[in-house]
Protein backbone atom coordinates (compact mmCIF):
# COMPACT_ATOMS: atom_id res chain seq x y z
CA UNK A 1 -3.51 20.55 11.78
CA UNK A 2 -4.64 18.53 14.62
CA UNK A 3 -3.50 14.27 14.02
CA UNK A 4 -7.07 13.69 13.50
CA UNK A 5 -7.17 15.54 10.18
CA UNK A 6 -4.24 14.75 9.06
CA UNK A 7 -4.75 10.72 9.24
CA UNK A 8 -8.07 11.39 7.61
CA UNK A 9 -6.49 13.64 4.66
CA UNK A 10 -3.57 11.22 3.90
CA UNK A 11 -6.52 8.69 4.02
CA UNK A 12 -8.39 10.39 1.52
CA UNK A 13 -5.26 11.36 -0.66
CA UNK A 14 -4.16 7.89 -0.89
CA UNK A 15 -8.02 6.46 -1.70
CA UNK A 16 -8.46 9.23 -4.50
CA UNK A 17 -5.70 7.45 -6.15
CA UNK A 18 -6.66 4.52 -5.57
CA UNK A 19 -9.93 4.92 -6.69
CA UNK A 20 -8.85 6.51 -10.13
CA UNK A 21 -6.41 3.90 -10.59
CA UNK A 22 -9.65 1.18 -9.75
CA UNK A 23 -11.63 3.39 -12.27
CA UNK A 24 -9.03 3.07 -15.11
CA UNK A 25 -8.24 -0.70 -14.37
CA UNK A 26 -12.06 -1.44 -14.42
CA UNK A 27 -12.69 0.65 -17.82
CA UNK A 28 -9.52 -0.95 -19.43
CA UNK A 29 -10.50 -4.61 -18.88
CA UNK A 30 -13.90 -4.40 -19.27
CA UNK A 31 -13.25 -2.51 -22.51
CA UNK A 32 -10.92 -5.57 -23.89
CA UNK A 33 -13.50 -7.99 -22.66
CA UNK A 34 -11.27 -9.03 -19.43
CA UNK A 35 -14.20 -9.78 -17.72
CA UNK A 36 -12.51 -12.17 -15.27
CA UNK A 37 -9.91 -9.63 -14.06
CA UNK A 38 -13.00 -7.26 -12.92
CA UNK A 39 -13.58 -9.29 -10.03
CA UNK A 40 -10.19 -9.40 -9.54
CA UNK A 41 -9.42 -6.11 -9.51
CA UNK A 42 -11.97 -5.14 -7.37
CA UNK A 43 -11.66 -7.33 -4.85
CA UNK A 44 -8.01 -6.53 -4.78
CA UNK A 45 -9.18 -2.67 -4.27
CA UNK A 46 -11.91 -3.09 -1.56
CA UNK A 47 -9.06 -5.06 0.42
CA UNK A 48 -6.34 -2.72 0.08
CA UNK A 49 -9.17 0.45 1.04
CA UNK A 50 -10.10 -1.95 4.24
CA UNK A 51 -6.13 -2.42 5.34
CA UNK A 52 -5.31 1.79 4.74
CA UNK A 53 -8.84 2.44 6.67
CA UNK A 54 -7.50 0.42 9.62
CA UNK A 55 -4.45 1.75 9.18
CA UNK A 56 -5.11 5.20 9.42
CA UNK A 57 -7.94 4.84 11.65
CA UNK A 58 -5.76 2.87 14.40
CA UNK A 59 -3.48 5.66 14.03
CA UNK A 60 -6.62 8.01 15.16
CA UNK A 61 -7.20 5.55 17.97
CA UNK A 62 -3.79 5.50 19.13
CA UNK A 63 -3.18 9.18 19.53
CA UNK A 64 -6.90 10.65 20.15
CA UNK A 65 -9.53 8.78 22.10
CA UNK A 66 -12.04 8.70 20.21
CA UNK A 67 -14.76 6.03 19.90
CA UNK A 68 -16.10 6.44 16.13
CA UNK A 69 -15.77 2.93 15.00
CA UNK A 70 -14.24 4.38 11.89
CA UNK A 71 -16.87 6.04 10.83
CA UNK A 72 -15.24 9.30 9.34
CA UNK A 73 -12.99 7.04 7.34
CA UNK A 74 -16.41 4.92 6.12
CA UNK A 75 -18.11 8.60 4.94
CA UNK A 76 -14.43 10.03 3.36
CA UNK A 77 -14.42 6.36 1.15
CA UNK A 78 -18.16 6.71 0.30
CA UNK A 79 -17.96 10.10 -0.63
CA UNK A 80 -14.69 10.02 -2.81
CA UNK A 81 -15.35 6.43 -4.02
CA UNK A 82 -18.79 7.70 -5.45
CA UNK A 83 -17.77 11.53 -6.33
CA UNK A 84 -14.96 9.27 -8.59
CA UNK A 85 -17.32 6.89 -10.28
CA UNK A 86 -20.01 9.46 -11.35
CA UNK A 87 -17.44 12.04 -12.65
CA UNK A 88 -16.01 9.06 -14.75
CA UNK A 89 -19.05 8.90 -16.10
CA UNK A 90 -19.26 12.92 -16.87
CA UNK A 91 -15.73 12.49 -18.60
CA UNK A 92 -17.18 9.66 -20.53
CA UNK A 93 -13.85 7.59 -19.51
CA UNK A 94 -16.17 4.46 -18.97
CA UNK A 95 -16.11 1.60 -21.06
CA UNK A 96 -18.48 0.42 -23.82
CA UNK A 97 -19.46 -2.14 -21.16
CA UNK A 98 -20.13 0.09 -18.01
CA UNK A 99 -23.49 1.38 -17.13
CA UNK A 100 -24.35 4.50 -15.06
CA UNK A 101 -27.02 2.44 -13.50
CA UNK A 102 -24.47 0.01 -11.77
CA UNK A 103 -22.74 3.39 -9.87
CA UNK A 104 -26.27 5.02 -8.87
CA UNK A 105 -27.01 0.95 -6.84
CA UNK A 106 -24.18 1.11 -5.59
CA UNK A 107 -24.83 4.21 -4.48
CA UNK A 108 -28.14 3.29 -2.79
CA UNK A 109 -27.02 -0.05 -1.28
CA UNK A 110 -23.72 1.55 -0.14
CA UNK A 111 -25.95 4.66 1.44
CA UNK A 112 -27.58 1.85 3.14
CA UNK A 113 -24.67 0.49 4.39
CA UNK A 114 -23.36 3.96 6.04
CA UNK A 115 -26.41 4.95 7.32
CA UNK A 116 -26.55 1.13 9.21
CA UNK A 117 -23.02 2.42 10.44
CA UNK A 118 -24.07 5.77 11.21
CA UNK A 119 -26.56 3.79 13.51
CA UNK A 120 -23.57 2.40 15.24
CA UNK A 121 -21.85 5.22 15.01
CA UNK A 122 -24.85 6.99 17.32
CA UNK A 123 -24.99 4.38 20.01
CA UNK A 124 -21.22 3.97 20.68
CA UNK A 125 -21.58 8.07 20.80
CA UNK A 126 -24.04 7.48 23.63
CA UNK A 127 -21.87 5.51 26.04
CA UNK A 128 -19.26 7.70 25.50
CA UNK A 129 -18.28 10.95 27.67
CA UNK A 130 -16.06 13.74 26.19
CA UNK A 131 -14.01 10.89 24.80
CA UNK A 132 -13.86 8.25 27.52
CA UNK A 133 -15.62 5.14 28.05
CA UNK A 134 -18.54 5.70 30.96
CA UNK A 135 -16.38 2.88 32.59
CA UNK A 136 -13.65 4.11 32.72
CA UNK A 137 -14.00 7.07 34.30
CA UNK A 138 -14.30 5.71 38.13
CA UNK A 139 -11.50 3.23 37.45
């Protein structure tokens, strides 16, 4: 398994559980009418994803020279963040409080987000040859 995939998989092992662990904390306050600890709690969560996504992806800088501004690890959290939230919802594990409404805009203005990056992700793409900067190649 090349280091690329691995740094993304142990990414994406260690968000799944983070995520479920977010999901329960979330339902479990809201449900005893902890509203104060949501923010809390999530906050706590988007800053621990952030420090593991630099993590990992400085790793994938370090020993592959790539240029994708992190944007493998940005479509892994969408994509396991939001798979998470809307099978909570099939399992009915939500709270009395929680609305599928609130997961489906976040999925929109999240989407947004990514494709902004994706954006990003396209241009830095275009300066870049088979993995090295265009100026650094007649340094």
């Amino acid at each position: 398994m090349k280091t690329i995939t691995k740094n993304l998989v142990l990414f994406s092992l260690v968000l799944i559980i983070l995520t479920i662990l977010l999901r329960y904390a979330l339902s479990f306050s809201l449900q005893n009418q902890h509203f104060n600890s949501v923010w809390l709690i999530a906050v706590l969560y988007g800053l621990i994803v952030f420090v593991f996504g630099w993590i990992f992806g400085k790793r994938d800088n370090e020993s592959l020279p790539l240029y994708d501004i992190g944007f493998r690890f940005h479509v892994a959290t969408y994509f396991i963040c939001n798979v998470i939230a809307e099978l909570w919802y099939l399992l009915e594990l939500q709270s009395d409080y929680e609305k599928i409404k609130v997961v489906h805009l976040t999925v929109l203005f999240w989407g947004i987000g990514l494709f902004i990056h994706f954006i990003f992700y396209l241009n830095t793409r275009k300066n870049v040859i088979k993995g090295l900067k265009k100026s650094e190649i007649f340094e």
